[in-house]
PDB file of N, CA and C in Angstrom:
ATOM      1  N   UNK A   1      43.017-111.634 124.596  1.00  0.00           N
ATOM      2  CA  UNK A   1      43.916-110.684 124.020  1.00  0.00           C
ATOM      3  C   UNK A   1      43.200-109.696 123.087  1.00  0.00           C
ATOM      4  N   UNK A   2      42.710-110.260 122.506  1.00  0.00           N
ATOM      5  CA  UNK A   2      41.521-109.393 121.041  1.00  0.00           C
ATOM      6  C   UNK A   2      41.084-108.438 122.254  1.00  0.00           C
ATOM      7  N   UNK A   3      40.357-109.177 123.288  1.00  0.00           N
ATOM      8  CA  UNK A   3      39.509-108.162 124.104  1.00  0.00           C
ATOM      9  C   UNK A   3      40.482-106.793 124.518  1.00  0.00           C
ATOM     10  N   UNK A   4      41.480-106.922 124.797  1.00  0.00           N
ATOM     11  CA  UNK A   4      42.572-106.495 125.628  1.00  0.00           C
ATOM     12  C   UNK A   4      42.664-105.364 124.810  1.00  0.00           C
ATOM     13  N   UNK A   5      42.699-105.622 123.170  1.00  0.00           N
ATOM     14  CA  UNK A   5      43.545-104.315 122.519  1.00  0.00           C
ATOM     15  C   UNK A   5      41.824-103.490 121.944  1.00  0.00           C
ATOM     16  N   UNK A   6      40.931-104.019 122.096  1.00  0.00           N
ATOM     17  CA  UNK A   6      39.605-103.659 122.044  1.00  0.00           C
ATOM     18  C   UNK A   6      39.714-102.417 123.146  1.00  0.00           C
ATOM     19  N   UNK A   7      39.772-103.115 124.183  1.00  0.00           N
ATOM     20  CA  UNK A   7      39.939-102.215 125.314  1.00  0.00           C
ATOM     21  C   UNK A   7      40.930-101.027 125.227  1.00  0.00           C
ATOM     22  N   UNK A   8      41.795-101.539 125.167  1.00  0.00           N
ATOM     23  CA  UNK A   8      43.053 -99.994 124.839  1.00  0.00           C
ATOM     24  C   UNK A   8      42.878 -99.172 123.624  1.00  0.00           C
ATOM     25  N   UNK A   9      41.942 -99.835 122.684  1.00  0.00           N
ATOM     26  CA  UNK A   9      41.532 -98.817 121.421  1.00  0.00           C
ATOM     27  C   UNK A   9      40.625 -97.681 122.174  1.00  0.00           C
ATOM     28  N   UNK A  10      39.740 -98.404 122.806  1.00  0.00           N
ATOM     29  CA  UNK A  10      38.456 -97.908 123.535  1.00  0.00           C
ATOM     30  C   UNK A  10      38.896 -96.970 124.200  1.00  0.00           C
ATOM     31  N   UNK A  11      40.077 -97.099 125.371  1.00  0.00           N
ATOM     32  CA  UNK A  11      40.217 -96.164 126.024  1.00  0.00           C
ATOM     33  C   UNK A  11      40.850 -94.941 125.612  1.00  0.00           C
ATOM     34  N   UNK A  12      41.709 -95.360 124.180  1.00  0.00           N
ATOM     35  CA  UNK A  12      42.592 -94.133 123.633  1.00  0.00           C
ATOM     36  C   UNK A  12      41.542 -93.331 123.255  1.00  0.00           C
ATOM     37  N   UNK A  13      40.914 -93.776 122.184  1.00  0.00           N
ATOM     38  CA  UNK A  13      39.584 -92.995 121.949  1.00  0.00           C
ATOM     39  C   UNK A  13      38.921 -91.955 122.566  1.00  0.00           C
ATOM     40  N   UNK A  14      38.441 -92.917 123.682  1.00  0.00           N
ATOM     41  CA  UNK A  14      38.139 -92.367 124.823  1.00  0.00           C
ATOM     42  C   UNK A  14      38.711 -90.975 125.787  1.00  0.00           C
ATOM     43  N   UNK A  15      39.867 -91.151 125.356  1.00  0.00           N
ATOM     44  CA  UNK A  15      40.584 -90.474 125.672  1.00  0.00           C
ATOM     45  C   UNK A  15      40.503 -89.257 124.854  1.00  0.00           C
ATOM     46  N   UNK A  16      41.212 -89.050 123.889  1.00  0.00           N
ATOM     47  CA  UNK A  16      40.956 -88.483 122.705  1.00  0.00           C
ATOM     48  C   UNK A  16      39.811 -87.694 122.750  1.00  0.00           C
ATOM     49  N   UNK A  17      38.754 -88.063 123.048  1.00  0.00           N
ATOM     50  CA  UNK A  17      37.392 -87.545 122.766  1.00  0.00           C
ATOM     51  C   UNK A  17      37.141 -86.339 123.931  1.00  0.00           C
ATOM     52  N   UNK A  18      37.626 -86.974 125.178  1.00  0.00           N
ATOM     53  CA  UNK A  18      37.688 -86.523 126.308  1.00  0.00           C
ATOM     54  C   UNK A  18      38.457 -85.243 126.083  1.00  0.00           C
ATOM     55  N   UNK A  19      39.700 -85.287 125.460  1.00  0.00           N
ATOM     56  CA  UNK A  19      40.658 -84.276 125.519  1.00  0.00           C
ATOM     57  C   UNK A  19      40.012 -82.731 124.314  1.00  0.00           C
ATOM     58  N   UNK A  20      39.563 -83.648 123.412  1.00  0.00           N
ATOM     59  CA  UNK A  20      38.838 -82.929 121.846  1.00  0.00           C
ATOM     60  C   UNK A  20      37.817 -82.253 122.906  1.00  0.00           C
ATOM     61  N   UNK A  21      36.926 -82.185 123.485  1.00  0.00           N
ATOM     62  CA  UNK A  21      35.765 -82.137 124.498  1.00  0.00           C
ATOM     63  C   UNK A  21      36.293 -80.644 125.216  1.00  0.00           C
ATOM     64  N   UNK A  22      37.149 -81.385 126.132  1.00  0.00           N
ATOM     65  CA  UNK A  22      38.032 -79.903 127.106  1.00  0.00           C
ATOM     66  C   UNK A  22      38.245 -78.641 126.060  1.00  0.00           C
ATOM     67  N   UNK A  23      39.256 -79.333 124.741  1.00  0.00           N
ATOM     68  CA  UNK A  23      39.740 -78.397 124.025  1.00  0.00           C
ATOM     69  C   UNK A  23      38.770 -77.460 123.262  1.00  0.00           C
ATOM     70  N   UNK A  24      37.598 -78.053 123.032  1.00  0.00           N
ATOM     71  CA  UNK A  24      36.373 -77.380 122.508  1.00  0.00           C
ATOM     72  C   UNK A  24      35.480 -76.248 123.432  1.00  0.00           C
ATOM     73  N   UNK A  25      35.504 -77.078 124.681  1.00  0.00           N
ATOM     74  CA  UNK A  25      34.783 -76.363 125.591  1.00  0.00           C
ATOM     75  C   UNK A  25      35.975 -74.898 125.767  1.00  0.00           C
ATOM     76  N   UNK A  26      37.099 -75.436 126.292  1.00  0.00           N
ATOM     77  CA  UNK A  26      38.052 -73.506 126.040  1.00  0.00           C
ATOM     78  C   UNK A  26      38.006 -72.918 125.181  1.00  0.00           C
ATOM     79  N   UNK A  27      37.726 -73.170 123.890  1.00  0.00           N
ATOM     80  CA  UNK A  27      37.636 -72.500 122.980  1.00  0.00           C
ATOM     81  C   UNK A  27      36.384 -71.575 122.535  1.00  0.00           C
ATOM     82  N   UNK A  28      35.646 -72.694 123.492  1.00  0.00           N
ATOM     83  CA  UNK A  28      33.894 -71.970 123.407  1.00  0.00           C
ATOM     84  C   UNK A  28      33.917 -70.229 124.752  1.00  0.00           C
ATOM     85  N   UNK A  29      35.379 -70.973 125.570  1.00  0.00           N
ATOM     86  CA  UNK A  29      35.041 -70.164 126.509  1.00  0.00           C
ATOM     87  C   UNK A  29      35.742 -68.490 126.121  1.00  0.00           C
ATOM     88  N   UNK A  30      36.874 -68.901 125.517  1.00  0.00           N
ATOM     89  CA  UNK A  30      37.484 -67.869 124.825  1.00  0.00           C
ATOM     90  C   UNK A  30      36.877 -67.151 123.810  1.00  0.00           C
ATOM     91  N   UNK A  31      35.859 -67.681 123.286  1.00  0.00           N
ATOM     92  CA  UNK A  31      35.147 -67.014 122.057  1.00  0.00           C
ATOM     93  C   UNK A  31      34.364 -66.224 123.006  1.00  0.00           C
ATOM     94  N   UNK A  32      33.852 -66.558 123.701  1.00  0.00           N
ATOM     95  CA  UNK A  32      32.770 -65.660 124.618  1.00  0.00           C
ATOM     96  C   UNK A  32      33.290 -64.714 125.375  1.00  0.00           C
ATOM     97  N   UNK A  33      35.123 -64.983 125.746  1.00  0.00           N
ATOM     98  CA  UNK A  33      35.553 -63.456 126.248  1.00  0.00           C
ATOM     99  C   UNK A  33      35.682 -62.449 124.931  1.00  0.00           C
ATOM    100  N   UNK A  34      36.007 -63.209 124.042  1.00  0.00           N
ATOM    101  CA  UNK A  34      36.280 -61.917 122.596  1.00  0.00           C
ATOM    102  C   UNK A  34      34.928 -60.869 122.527  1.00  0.00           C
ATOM    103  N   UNK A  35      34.149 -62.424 122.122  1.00  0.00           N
ATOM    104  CA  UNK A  35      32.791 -61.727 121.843  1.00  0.00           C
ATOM    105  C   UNK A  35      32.322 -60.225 122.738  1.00  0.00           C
ATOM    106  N   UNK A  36      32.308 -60.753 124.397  1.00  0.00           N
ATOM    107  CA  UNK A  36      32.342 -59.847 125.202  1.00  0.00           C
ATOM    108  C   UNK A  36      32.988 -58.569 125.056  1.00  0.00           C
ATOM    109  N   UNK A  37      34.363 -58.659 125.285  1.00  0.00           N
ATOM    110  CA  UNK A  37      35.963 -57.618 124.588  1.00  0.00           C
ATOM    111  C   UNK A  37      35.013 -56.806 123.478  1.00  0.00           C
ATOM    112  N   UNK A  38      34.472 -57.580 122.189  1.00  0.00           N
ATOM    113  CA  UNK A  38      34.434 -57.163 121.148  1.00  0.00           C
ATOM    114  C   UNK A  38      33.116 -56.261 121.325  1.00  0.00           C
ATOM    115  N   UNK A  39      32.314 -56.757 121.988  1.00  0.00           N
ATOM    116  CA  UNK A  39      30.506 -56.133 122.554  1.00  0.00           C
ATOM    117  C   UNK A  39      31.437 -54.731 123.102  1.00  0.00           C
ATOM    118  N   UNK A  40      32.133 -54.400 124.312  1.00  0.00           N
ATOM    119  CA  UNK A  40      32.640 -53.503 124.351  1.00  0.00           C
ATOM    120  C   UNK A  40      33.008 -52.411 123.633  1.00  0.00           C
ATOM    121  N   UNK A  41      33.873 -53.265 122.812  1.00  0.00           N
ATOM    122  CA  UNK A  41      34.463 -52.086 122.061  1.00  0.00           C
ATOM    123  C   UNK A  41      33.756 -50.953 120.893  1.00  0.00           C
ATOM    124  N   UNK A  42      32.923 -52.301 120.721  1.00  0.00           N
ATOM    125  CA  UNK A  42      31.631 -51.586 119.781  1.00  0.00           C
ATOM    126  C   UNK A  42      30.661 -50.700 120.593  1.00  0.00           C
ATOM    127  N   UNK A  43      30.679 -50.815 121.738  1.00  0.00           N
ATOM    128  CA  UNK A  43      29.724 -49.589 122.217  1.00  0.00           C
ATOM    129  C   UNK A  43      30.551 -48.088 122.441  1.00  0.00           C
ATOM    130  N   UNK A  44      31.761 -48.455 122.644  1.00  0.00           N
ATOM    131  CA  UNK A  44      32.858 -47.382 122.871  1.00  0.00           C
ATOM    132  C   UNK A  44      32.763 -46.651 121.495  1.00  0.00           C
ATOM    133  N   UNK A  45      33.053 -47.567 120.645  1.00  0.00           N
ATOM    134  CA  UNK A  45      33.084 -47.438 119.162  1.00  0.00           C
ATOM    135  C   UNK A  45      31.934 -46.165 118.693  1.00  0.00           C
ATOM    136  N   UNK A  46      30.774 -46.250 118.772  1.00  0.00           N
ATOM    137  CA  UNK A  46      29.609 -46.321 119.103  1.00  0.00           C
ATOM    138  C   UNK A  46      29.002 -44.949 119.610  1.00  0.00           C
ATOM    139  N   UNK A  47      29.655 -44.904 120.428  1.00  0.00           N
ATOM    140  CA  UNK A  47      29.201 -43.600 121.272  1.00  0.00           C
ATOM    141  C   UNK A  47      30.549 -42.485 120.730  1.00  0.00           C
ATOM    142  N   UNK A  48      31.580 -43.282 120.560  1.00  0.00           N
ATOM    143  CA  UNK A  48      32.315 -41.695 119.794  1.00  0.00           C
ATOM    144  C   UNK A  48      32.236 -41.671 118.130  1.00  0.00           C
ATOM    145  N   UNK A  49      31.159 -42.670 117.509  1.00  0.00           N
ATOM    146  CA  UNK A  49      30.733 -42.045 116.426  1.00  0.00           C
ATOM    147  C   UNK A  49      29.904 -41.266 116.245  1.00  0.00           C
ATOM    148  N   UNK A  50      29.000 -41.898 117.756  1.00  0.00           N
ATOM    149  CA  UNK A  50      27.745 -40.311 117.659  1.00  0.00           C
ATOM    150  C   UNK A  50      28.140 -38.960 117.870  1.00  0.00           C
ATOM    151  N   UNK A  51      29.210 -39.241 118.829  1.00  0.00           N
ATOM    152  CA  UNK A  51      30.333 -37.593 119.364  1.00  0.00           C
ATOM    153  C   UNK A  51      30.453 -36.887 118.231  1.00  0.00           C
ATOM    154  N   UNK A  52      31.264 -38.108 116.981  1.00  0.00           N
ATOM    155  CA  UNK A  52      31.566 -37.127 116.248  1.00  0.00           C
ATOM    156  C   UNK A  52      30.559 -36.550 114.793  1.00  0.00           C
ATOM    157  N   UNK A  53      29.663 -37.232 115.164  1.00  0.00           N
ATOM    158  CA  UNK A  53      28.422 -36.701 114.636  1.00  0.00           C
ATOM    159  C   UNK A  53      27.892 -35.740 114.533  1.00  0.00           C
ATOM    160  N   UNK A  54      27.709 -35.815 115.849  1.00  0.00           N
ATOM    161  CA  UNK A  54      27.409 -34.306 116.571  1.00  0.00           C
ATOM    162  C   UNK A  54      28.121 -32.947 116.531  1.00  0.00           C
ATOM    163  N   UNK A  55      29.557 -33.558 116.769  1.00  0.00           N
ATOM    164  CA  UNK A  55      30.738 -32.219 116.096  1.00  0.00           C
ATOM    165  C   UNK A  55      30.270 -32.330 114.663  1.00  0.00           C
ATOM    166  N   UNK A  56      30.486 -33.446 113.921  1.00  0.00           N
ATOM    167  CA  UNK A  56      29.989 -32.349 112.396  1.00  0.00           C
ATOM    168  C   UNK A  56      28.464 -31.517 111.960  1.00  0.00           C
ATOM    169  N   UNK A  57      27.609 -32.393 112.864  1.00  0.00           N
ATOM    170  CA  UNK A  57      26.707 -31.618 112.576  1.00  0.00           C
ATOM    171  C   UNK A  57      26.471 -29.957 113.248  1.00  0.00           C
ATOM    172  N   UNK A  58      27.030 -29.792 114.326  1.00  0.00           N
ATOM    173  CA  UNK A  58      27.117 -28.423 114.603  1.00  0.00           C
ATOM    174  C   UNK A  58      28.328 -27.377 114.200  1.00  0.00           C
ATOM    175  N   UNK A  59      28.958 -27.853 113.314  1.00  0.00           N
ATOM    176  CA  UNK A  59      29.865 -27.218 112.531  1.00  0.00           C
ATOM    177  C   UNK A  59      29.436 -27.097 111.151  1.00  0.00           C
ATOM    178  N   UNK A  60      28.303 -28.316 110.684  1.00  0.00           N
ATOM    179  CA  UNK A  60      27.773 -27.599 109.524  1.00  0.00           C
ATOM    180  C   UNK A  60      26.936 -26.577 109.778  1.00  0.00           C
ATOM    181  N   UNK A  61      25.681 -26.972 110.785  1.00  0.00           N
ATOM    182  CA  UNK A  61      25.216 -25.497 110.665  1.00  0.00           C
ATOM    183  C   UNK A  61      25.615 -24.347 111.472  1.00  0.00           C
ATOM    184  N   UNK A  62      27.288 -24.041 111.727  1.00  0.00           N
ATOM    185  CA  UNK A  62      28.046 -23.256 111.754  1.00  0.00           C
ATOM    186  C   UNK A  62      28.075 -22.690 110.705  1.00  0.00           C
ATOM    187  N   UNK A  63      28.495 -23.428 109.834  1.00  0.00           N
ATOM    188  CA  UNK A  63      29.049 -23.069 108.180  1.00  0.00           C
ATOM    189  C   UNK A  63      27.533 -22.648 107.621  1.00  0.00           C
ATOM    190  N   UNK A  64      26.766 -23.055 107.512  1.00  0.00           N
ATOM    191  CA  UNK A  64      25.063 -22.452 107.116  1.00  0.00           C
ATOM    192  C   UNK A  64      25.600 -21.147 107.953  1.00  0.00           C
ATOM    193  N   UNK A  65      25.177 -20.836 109.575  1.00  0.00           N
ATOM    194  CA  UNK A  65      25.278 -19.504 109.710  1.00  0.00           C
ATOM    195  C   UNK A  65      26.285 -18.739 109.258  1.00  0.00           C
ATOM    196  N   UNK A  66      27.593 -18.650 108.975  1.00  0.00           N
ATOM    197  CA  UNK A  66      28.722 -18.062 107.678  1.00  0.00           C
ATOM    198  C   UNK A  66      28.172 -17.563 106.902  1.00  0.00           C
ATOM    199  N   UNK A  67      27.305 -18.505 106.028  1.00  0.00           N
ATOM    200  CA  UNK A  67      27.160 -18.314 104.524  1.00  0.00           C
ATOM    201  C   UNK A  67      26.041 -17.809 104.771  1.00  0.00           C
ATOM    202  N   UNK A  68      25.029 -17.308 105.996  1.00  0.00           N
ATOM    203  CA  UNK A  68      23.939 -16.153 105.767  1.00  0.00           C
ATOM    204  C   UNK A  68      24.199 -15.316 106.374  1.00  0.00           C
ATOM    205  N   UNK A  69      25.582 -14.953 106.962  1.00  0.00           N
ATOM    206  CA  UNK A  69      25.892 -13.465 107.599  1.00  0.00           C
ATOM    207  C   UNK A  69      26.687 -12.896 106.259  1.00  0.00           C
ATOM    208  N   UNK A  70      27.146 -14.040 105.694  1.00  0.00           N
ATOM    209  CA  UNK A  70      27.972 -13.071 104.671  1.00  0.00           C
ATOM    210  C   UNK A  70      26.971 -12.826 103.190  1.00  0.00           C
ATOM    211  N   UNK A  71      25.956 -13.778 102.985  1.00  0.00           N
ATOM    212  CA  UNK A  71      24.595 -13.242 102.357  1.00  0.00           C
ATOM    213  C   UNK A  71      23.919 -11.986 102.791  1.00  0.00           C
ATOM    214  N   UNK A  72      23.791 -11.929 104.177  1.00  0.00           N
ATOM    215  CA  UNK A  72      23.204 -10.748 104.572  1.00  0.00           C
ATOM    216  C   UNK A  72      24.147  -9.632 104.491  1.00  0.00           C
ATOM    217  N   UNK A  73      25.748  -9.513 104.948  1.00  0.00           N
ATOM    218  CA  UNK A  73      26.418  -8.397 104.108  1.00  0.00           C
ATOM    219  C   UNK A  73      26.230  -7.830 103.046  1.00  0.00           C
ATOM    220  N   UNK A  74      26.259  -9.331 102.021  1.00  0.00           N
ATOM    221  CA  UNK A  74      26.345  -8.698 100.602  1.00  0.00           C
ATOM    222  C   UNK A  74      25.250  -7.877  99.976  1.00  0.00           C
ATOM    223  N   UNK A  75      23.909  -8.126 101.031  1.00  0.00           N
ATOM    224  CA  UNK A  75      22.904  -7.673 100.488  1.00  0.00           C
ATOM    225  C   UNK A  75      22.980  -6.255 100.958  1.00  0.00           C
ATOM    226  N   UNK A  76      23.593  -6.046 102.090  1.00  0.00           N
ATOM    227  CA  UNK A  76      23.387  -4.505 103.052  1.00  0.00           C
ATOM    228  C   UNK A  76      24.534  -3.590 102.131  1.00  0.00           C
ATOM    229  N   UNK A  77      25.697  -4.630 101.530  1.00  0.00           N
ATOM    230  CA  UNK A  77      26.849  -3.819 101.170  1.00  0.00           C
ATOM    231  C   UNK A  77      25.543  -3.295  99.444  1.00  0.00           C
ATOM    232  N   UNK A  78      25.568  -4.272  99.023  1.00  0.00           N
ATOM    233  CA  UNK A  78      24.553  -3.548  97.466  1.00  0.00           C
ATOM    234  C   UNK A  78      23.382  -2.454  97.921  1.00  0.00           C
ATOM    235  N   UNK A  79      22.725  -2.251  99.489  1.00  0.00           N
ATOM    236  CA  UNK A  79      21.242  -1.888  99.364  1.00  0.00           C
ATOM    237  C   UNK A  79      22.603  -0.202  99.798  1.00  0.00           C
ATOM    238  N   UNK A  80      23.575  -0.220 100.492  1.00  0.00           N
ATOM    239  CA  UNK A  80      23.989   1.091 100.804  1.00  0.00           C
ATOM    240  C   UNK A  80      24.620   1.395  99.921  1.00  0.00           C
ATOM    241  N   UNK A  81      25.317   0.972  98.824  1.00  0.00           N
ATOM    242  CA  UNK A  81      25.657   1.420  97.184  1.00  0.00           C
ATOM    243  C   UNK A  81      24.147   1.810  96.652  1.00  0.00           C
ATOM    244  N   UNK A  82      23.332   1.390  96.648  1.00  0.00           N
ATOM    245  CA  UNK A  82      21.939   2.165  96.027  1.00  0.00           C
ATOM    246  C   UNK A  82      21.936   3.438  97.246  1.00  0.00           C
ATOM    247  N   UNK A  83      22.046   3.160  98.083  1.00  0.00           N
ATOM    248  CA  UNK A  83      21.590   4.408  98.744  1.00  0.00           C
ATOM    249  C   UNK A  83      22.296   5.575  98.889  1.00  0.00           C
ATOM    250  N   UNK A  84      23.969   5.410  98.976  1.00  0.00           N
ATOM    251  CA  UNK A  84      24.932   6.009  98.308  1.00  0.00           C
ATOM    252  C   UNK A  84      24.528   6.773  97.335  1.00  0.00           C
ATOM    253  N   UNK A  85      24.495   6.306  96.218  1.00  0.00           N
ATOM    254  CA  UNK A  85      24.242   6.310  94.419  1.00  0.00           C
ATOM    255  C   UNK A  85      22.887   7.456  94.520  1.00  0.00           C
ATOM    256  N   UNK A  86      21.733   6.800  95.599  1.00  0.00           N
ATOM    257  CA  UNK A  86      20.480   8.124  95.666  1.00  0.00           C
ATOM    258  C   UNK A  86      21.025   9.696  96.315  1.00  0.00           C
ATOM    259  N   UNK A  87      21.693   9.600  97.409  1.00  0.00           N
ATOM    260  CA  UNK A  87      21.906  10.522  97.980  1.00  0.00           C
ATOM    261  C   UNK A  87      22.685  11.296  97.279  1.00  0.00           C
ATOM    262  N   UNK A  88      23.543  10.659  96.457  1.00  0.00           N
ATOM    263  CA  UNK A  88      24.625  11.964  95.411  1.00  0.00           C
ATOM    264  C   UNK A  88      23.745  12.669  94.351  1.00  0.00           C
ATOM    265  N   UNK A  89      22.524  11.515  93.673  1.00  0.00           N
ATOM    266  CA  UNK A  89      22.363  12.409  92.819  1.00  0.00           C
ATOM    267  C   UNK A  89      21.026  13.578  93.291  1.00  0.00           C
ATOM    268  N   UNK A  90      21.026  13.024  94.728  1.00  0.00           N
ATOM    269  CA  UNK A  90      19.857  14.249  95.115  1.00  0.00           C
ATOM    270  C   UNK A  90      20.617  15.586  95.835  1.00  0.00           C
ATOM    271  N   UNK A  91      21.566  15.269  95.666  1.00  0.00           N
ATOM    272  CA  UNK A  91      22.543  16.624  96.589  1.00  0.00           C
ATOM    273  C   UNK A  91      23.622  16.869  95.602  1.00  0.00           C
ATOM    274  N   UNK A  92      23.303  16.383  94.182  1.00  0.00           N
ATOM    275  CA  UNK A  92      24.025  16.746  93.224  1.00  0.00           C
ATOM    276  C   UNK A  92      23.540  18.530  92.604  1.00  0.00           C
ATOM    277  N   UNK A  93      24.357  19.186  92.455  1.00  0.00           N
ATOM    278  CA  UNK A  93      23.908  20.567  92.258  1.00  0.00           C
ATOM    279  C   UNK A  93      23.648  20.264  90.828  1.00  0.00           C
ATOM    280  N   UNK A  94      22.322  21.304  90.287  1.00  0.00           N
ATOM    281  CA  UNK A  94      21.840  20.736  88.918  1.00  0.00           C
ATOM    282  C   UNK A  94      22.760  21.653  88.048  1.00  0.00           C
ATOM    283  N   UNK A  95      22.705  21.244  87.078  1.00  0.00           N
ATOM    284  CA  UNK A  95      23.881  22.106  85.962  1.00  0.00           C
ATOM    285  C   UNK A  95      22.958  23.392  85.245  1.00  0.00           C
ATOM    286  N   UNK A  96      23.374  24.336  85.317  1.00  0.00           N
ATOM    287  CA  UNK A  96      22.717  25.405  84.704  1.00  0.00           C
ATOM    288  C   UNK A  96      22.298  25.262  83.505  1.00  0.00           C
ATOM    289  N   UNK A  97      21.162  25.728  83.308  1.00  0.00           N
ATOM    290  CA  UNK A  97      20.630  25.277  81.532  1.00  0.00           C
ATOM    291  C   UNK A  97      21.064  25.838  80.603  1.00  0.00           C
ATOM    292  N   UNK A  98      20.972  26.029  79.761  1.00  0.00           N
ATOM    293  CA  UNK A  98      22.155  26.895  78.854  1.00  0.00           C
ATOM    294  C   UNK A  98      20.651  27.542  78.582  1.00  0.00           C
ATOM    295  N   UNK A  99      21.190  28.754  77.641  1.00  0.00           N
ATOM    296  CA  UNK A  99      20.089  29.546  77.813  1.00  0.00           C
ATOM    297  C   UNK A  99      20.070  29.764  76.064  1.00  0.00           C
ATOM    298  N   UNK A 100      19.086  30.236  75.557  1.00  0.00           N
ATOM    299  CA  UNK A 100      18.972  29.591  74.137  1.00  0.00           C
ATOM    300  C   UNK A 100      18.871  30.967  73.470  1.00  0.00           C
ATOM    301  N   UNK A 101      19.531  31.235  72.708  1.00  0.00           N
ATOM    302  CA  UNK A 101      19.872  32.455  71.810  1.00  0.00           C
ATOM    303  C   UNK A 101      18.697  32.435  71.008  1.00  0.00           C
ATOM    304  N   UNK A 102      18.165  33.860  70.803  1.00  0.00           N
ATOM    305  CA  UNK A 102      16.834  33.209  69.974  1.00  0.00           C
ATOM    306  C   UNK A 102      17.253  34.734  68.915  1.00  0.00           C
TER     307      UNK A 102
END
């Protein structure tokens, strides 16, 4: 009898262990579809962070070329106010001298 419930401990166990075993192994197997899923998504991930990388970086030096066309205005708008400013006073008629009573 002792032997008997020896035996049916053994086999529950047994059992048990067997079942803990299966349940481990699916779980190992499911981790490895995530993992996979997850390897995916990170390359997707991945490649439209470089996308948008790339959009900002060619929109900054968008914004660089802006800010040296409108540098180069400002410089053409000041160099034709000097040149303006020369041409009046060289086609400015000179004022008659006053003439000095002596």
């Amino acid at each position: 009898m002792w032997h008997t419930l020896r035996l049916n401990a053994l086999l529950i166990a047994s059992s048990y262990t067997t079942a803990r075993v299966a349940e481990i192994f699916a779980n190992q197997r499911e981790l490895e579809k995530q993992t996979k899923l997850l390897t995916q998504h990170t390359e997707v991930l991945s490649k439209e962070t470089d996308q948008w990388q790339n959009m900002v970086e060619s929109f900054n030096d968008a914004l660089k070329e802006i800010g040296d066309v409108e540098n180069w205005a400002r410089v053409m708008e000041n160099d034709l106010k000097i040149i303006a400013d020369v041409v009046k006073q060289v086609n400015k008629e000179p004022e008659p001298e006053e003439e000095l009573s002596e």
